[in-house]
Protein backbone atom coordinates (compact mmCIF):
# COMPACT_ATOMS: atom_id res chain seq x y z
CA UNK A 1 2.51 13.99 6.61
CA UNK A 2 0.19 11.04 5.76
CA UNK A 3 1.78 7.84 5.25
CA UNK A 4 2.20 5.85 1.94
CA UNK A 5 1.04 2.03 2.61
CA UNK A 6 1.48 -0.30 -0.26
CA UNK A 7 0.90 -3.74 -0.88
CA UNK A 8 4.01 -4.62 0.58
CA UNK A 9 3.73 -2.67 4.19
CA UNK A 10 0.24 -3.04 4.72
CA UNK A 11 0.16 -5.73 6.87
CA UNK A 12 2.80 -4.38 9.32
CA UNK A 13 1.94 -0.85 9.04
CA UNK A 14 -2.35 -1.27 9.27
CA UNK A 15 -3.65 -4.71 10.42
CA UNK A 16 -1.03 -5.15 12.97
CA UNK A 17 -1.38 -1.81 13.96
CA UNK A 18 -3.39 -1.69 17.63
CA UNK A 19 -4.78 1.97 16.51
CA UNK A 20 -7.28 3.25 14.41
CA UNK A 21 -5.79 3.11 10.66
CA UNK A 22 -7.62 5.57 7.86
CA UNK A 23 -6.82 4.83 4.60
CA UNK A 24 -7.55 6.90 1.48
CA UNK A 25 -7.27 4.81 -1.74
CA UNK A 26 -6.91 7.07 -4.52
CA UNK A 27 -4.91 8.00 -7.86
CA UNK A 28 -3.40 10.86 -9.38
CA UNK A 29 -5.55 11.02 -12.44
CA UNK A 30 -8.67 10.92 -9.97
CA UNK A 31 -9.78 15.07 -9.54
CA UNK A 32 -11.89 14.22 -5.91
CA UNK A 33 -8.67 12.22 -4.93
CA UNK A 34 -6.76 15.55 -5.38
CA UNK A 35 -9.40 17.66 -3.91
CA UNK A 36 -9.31 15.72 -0.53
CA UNK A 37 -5.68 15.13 -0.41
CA UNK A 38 -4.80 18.41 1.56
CA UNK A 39 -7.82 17.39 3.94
CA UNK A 40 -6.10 13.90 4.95
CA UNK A 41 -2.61 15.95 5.10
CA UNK A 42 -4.47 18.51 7.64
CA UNK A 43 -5.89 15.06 9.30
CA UNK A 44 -2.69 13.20 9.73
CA UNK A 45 -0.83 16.24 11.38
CA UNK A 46 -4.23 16.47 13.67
CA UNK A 47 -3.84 13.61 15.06
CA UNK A 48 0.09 12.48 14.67
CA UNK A 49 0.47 9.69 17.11
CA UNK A 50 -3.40 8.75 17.73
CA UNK A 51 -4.21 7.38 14.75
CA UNK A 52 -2.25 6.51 11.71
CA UNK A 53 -3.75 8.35 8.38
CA UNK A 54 -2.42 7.29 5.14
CA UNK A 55 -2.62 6.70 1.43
CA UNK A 56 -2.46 3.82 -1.12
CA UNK A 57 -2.74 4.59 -4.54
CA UNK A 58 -4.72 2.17 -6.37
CA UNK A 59 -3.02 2.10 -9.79
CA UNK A 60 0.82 0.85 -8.13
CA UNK A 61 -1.20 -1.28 -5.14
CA UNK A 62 -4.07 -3.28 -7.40
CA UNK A 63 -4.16 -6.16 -4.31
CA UNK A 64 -5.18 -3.76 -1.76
CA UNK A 65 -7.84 -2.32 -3.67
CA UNK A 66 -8.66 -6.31 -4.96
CA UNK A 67 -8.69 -7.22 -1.09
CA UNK A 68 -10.98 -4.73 -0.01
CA UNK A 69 -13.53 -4.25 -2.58
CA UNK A 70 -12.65 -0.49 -4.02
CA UNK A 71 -14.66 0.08 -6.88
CA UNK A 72 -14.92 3.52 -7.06
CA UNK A 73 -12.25 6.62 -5.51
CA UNK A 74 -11.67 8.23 -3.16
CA UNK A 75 -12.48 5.47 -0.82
CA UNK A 76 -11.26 5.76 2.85
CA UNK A 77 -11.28 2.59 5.20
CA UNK A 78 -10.99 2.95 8.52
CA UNK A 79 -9.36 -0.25 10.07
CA UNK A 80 -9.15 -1.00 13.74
CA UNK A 81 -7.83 -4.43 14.60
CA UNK A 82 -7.45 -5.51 11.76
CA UNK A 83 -11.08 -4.74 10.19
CA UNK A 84 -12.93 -2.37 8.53
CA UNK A 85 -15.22 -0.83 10.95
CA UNK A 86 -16.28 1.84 8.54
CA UNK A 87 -15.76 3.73 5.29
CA UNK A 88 -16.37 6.74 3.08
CA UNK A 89 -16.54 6.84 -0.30
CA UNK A 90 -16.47 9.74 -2.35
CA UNK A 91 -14.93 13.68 -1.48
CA UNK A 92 -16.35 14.38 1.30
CA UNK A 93 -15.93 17.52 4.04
CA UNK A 94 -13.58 17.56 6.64
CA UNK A 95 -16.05 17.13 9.85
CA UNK A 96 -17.44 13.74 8.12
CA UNK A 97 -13.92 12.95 8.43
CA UNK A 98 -13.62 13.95 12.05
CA UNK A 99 -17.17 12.17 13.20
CA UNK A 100 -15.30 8.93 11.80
CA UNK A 101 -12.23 9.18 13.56
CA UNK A 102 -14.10 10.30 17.02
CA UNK A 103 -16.39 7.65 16.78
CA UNK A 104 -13.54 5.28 16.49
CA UNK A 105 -10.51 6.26 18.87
C-alpha cells in the first residue's frame, strides 16, 4: 500500500530517505487524482522495498505543495537524495511511470 507523507513526516520519511521517493500530490475532489490512484497502489506493491511510493494530499499538507511548486494535480516528484530529479504532471499511463522509476533506481 502506498504511503501517506504529510507535512509532518516528510523530512524523515523522503529527504532522508537514501532511495528513490515518488510522490503523488493529489486530492480527493481531483477526478485524474482518482484515476491514477490504483496505478501508484499497483506501483508501490511492485516495488515494496526498492523504492518508497507515496501520497500527500494537497488540501491537509499546503507546505509541501508551497515547497515544491505544485500548481496543478496530479503531480508526482520523484526525489532521490533529497532532490527532485524528475516529475510528472498530469494522469498519465502506467509505463511513463515505470521509465521514471527505471531510470532512477
Amino acid at each position: 500500500m502506498a504511503l501517506e507523507f504529510t507535512d509532518a513526516n516528510f523530512q524523515n520519511e523522503v529527504l532522508a530517505s537514501d532511495k528513490l521517493s515518488v510522490i503523488d500530490f493529489w486530492a480527493e475532489w481531483c477526478g485524474p487524482c482518482r484515476a491514477i490512484g490504483p496505478v501508484i497502489e499497483e506501483l508501490s506493491k511492485e516495488y515494496d522495498g526498492k523504492v518508497k511510493i507515496g501520497k500527500v494530499n494537497v488540501d491537509n499538507n499546503p507546505q509541501l505543495s508551497i515547497n515544491y511548486g505544485i500548481t496543478s494535480i496530479p503531480a508526482i516528484l520523484f526525489v532521490k537524495n533529497g532532490q527532485v530529479v524528475d516529475k510528472l504532471v498530469g494522469a498519465q499511463p502506467k509505463a511513463n511511470f515505470v521509465k521514471k522509476i527505471e531510470a532512477h533506481i
